[in-house]
N, C-alpha and C. Protein backbone atom coordinates (compact mmCIF):
# COMPACT_ATOMS: atom_id res chain seq x y z
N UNK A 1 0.85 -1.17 0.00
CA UNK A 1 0.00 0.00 0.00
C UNK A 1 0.89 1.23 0.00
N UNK A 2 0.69 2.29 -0.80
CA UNK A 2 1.18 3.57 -0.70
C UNK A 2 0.27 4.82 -0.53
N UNK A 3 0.72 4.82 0.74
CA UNK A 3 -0.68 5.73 1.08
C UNK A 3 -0.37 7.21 1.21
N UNK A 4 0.68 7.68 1.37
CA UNK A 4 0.75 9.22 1.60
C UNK A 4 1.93 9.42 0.66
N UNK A 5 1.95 10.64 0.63
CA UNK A 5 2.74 11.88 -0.76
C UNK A 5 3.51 12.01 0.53
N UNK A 6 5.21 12.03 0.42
CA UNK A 6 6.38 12.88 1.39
C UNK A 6 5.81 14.22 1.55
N UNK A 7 5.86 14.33 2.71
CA UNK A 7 5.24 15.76 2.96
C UNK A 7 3.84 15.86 3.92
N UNK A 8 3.13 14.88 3.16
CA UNK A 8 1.79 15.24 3.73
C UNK A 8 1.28 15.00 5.16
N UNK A 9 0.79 16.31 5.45
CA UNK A 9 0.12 15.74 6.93
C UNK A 9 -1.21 15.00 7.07
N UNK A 10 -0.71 13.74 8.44
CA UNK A 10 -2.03 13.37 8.68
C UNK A 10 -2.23 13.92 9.97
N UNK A 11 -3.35 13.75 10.08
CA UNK A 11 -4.32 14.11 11.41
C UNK A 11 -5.07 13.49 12.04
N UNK A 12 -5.09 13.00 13.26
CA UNK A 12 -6.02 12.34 14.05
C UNK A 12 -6.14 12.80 14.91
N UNK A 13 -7.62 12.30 16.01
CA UNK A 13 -7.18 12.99 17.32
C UNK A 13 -7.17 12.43 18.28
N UNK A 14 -6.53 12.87 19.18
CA UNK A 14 -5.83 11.94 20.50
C UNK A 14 -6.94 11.05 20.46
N UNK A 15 -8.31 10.71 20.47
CA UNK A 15 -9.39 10.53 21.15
C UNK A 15 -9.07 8.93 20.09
N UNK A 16 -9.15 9.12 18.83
CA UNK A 16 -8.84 8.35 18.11
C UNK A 16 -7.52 7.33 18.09
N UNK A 17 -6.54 8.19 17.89
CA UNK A 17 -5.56 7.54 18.46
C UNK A 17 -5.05 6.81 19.61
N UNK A 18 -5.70 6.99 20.55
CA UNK A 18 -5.49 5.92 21.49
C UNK A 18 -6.39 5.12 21.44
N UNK A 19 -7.45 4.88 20.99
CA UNK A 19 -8.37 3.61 20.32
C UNK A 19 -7.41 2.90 19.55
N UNK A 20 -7.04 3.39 18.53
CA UNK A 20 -6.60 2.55 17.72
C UNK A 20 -4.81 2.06 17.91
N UNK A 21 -4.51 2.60 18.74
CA UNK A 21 -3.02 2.05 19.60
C UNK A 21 -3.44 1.09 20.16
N UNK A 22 -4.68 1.42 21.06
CA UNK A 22 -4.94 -0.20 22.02
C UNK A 22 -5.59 -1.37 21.10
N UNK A 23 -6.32 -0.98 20.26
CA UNK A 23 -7.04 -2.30 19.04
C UNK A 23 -5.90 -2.80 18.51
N UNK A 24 -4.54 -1.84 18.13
CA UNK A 24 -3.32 -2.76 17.56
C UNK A 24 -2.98 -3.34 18.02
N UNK A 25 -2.50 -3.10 20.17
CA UNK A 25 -1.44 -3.64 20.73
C UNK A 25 -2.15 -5.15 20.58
N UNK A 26 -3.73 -5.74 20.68
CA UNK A 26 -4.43 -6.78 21.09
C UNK A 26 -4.01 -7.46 19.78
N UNK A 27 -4.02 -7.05 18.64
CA UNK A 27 -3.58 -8.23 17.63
C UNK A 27 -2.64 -8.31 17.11
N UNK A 28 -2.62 -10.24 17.10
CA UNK A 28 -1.03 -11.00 17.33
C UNK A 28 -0.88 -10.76 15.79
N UNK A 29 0.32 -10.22 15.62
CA UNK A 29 0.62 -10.04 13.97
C UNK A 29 1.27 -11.02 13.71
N UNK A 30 1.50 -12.44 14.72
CA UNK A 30 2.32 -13.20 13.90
C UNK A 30 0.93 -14.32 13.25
N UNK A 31 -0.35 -14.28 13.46
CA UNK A 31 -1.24 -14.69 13.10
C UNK A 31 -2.38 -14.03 12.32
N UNK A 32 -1.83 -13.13 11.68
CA UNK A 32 -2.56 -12.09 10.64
C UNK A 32 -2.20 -11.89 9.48
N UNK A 33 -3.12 -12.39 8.73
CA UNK A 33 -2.52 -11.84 7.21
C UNK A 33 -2.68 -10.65 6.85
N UNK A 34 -2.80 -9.74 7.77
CA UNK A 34 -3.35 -8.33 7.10
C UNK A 34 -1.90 -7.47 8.03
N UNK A 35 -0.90 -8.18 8.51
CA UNK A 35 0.24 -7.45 9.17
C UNK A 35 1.26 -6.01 8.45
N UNK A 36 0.88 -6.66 6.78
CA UNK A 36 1.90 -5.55 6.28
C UNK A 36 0.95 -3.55 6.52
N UNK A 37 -0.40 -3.98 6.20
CA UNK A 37 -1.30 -2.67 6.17
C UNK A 37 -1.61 -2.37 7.65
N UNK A 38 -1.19 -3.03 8.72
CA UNK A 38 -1.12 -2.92 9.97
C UNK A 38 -0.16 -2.34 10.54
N UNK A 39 0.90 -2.54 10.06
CA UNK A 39 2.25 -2.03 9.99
C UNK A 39 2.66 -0.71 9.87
N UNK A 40 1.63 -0.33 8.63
CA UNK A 40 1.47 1.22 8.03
C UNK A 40 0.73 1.70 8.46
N UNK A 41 -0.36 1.17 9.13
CA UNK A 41 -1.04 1.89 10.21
C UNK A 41 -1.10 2.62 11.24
N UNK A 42 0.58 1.52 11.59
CA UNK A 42 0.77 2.15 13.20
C UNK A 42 2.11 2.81 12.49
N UNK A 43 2.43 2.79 11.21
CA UNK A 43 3.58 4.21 10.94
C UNK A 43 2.97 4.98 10.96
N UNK A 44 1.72 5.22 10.35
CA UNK A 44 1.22 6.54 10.00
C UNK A 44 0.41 7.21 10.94
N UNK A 45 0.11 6.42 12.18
CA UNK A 45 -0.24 6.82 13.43
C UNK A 45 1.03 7.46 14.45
N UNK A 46 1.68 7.01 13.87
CA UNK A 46 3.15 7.42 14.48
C UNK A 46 3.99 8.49 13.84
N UNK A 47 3.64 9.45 12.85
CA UNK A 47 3.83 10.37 12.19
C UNK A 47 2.97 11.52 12.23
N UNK A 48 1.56 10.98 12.80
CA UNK A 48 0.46 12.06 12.69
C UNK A 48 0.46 13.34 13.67
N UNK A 49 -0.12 13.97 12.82
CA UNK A 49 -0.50 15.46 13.82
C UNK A 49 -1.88 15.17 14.55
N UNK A 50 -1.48 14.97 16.37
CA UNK A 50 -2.41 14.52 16.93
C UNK A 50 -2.81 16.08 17.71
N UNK A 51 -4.43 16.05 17.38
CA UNK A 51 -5.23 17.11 18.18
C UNK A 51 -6.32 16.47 18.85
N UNK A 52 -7.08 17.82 19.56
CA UNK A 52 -8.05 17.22 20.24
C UNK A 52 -8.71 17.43 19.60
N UNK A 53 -10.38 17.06 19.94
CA UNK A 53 -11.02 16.89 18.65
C UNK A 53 -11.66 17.87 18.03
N UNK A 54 -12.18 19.10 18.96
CA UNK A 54 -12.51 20.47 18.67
C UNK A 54 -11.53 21.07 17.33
N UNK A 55 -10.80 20.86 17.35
CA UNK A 55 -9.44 21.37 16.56
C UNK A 55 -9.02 20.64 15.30
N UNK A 56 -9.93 19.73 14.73
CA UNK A 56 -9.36 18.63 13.72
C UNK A 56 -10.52 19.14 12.43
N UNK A 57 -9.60 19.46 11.34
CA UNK A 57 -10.21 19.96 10.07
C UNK A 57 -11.39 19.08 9.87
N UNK A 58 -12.72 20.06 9.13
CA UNK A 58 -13.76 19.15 8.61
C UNK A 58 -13.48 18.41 7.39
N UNK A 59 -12.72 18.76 7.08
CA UNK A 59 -12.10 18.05 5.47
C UNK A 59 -11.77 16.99 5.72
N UNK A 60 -11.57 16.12 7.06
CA UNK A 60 -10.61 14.60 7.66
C UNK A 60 -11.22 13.32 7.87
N UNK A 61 -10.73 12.58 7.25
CA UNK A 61 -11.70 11.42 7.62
C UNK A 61 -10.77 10.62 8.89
N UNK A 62 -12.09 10.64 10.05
CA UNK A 62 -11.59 10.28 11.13
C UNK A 62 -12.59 9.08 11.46
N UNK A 63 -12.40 8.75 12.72
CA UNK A 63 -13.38 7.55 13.20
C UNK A 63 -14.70 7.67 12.65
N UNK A 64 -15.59 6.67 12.19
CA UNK A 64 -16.83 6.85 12.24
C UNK A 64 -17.25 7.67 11.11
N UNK A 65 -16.47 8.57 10.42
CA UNK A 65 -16.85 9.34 9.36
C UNK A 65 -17.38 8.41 8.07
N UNK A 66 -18.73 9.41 7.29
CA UNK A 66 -18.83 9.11 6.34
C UNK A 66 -18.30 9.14 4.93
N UNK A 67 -17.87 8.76 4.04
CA UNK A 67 -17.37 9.98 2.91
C UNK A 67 -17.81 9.51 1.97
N UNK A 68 -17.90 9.50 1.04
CA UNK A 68 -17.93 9.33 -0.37
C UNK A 68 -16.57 9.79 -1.33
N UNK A 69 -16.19 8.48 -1.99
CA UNK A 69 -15.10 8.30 -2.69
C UNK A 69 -15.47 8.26 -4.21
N UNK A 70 -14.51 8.38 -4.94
CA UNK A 70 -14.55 8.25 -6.50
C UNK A 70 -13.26 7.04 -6.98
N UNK A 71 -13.95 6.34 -7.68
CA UNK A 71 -12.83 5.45 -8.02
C UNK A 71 -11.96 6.00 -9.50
N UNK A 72 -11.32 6.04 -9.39
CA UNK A 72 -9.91 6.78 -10.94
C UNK A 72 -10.59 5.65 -11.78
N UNK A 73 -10.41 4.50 -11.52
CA UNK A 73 -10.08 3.61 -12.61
C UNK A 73 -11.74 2.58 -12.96
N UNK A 74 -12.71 3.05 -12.42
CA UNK A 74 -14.33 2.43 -12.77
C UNK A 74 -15.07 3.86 -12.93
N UNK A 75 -14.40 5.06 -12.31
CA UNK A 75 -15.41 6.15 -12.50
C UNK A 75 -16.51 5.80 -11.46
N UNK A 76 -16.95 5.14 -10.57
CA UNK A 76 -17.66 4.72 -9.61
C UNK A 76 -17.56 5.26 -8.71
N UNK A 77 -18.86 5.98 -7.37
CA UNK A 77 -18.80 6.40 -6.51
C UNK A 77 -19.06 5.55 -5.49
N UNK A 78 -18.63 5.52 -4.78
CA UNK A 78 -18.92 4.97 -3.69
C UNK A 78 -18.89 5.51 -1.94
N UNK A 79 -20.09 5.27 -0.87
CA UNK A 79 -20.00 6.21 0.11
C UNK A 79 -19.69 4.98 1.00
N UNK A 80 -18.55 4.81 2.17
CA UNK A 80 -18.52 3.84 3.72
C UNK A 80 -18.39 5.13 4.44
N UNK A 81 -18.44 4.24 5.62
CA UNK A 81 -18.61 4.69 7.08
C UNK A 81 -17.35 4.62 7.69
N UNK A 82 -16.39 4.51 8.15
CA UNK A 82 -14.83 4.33 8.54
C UNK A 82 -15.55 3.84 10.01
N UNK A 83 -15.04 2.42 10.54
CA UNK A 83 -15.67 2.45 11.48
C UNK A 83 -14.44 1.27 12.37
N UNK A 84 -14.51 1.32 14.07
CA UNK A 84 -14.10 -0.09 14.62
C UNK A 84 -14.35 -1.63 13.68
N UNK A 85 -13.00 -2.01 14.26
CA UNK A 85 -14.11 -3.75 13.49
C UNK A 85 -15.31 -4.15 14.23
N UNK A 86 -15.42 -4.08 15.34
CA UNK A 86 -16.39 -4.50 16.10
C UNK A 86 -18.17 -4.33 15.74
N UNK A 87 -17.72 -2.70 14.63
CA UNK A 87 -18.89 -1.84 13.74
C UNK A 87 -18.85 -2.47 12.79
N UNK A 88 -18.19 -3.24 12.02
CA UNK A 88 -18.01 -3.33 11.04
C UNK A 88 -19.23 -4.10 10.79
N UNK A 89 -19.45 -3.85 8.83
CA UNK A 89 -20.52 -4.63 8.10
C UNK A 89 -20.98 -4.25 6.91
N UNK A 90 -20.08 -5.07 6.11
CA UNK A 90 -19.68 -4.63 4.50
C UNK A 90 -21.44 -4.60 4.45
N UNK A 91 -22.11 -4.94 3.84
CA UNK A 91 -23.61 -4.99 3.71
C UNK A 91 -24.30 -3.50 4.10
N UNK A 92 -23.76 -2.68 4.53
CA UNK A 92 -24.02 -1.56 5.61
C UNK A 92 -23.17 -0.96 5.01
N UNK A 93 -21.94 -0.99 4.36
CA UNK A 93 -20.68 0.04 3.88
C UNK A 93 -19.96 0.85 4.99
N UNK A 94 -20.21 -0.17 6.04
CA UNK A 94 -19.48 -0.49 7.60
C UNK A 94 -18.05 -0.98 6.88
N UNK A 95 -17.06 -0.38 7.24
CA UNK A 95 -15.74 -1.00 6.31
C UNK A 95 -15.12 -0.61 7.81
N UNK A 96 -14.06 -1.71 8.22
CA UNK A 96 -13.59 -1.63 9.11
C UNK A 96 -12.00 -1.32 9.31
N UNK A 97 -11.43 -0.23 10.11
CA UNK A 97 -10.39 0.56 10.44
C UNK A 97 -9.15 -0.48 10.14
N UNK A 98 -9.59 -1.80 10.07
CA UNK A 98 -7.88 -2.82 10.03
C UNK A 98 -8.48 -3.11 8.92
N UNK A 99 -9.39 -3.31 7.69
CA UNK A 99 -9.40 -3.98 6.41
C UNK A 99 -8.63 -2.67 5.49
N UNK A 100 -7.91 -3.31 4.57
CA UNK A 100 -7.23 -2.45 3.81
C UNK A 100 -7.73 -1.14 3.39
N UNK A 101 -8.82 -0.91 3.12
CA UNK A 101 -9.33 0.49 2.43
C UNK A 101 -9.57 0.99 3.85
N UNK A 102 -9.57 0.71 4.61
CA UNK A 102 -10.47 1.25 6.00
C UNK A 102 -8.83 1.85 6.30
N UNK A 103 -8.14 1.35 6.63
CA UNK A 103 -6.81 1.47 6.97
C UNK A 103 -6.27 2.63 6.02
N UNK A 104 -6.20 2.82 4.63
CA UNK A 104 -5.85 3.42 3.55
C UNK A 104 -6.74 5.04 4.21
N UNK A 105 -7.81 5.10 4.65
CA UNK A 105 -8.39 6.60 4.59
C UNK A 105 -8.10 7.14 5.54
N UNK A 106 -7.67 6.41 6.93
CA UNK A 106 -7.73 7.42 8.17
C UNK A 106 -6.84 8.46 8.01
N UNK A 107 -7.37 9.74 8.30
CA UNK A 107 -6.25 11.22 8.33
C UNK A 107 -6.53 11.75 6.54
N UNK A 108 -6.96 10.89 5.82
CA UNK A 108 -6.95 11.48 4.64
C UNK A 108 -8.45 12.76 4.46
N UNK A 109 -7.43 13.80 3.93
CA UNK A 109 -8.86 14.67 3.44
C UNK A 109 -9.22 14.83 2.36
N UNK A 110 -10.70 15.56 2.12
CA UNK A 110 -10.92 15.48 0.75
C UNK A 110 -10.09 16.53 -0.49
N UNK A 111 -10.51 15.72 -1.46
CA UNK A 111 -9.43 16.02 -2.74
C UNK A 111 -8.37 15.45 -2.81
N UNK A 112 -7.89 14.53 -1.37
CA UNK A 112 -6.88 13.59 -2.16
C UNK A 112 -6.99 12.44 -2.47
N UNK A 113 -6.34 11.61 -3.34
CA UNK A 113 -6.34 10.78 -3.80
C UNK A 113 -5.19 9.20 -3.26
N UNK A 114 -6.05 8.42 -2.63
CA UNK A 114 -5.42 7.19 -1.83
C UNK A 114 -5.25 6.07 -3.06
N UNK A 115 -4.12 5.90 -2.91
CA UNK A 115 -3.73 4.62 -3.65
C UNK A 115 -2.64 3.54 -3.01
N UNK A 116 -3.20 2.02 -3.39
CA UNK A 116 -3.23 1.30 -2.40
C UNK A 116 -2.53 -0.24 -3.13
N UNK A 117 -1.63 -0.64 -3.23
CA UNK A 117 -1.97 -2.47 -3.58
C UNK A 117 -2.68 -3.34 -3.23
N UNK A 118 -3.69 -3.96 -3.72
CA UNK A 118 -4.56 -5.03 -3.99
C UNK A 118 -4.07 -6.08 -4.61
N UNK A 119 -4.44 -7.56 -3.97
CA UNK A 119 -4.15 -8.92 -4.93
C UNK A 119 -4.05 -8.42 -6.81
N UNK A 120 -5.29 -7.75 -6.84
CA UNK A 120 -5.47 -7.73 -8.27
C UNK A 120 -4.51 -6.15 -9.38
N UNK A 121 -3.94 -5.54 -8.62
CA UNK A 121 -3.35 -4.52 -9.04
C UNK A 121 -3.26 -3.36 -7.10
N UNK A 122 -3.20 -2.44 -8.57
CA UNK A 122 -3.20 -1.02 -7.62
C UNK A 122 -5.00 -0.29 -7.98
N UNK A 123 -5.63 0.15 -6.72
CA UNK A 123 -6.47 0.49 -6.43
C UNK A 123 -6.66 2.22 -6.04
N UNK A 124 -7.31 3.32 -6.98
CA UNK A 124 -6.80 4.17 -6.37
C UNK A 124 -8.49 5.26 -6.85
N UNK A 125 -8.44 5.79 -5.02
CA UNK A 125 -9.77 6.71 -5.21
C UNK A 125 -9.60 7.75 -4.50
N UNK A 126 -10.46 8.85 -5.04
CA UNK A 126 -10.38 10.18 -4.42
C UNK A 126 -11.08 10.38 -3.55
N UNK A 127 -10.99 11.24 -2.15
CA UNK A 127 -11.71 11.65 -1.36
C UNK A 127 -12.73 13.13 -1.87
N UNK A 128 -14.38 12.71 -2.11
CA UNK A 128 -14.79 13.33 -2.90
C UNK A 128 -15.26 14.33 -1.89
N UNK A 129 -16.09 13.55 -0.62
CA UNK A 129 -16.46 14.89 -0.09
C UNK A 129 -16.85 13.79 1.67
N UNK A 130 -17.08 14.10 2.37
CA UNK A 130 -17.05 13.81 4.13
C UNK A 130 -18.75 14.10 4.25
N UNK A 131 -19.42 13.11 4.32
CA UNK A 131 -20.99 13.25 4.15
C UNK A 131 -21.07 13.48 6.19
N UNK A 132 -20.56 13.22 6.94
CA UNK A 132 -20.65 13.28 8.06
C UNK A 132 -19.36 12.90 8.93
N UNK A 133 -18.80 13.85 9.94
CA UNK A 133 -17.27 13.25 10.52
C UNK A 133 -18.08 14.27 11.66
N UNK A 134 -17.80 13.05 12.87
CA UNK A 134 -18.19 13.19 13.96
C UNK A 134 -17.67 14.10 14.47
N UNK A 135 -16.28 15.41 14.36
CA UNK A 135 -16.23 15.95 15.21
C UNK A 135 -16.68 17.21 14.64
N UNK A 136 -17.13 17.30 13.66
CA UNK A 136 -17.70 18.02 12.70
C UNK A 136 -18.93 18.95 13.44
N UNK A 137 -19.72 17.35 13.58
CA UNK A 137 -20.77 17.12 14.18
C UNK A 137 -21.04 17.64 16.00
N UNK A 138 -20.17 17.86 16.26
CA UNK A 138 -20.17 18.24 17.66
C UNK A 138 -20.03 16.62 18.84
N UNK A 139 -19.66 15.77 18.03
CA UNK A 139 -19.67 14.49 18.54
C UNK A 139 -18.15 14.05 19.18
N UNK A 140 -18.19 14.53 19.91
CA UNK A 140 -16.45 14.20 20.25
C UNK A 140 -16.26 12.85 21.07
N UNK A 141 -17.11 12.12 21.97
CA UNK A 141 -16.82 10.66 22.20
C UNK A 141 -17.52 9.87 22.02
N UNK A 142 -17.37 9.40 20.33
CA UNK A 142 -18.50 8.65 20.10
C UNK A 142 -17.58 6.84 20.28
């Protein structure tokens, strides 16, 4: 997966980030096939510009946010929910924070464009617009 441009900032906020520090420390990566995008998870959690949540751009896809994406290469829109696994439920467009695309958006804002390796190639969509991000919303511990 190649998920960020040198340079770019991500953003999360503390509130988030320590959720998702403690959901990593619990899984054994020597029994996961999903270790390499796990990996980059906790780099890019480890690089981020952490705020509180009052303070985190509406442009960000953070926990729980909605967005709607554009795919480059089908022209297809598509809207998930960025959510815990525990939320999770593809059927629902519940996509969960450790499955690859879920992993690929956190900190990303709109207008950029995430691109990712997949079994079948490279996978790559734009952040079109944030239909709902909880801190947006006045929702700070959801």
């Amino acid at each position: 997966m190649n998920r960020t441009e040198e340079g770019r900032t991500i953003f999360i906020t503390d509130f988030d980030l320590g959720r998702l520090e403690n959901l990593l420390r619990k899984i054994d990566r020597g029994q996961s096939r999903d270790t390499p995008h796990l990996d980059e998870l906790e780099f890019e959690l480890g690089r981020a510009e952490i705020v509180e949540p009052k303070q985190i751009p509406a442009d960000v896809v953070t926990m729980n946010s909605r967005v709607r994406l554009h795919d480059l290469d089908t022209q297809e829109d598509k809207v998930y929910t960025l959510v815990f696994p525990h939320d999770a439920d593809p059927k629902a467009d519940k996509i969960s924070v450790l499955a690859p695309i879920g992993t690929a958006l956190i900190g990303y804002r709109v207008g950029e464009v995430i691109t990712w390796q997949v079994p079948g190639g490279t996978r790559r969509f734009q952040v079109m617009e944030i239909l709902y991000q909880p801190e947006a919303a006045g929702d700070y511990h959801r």
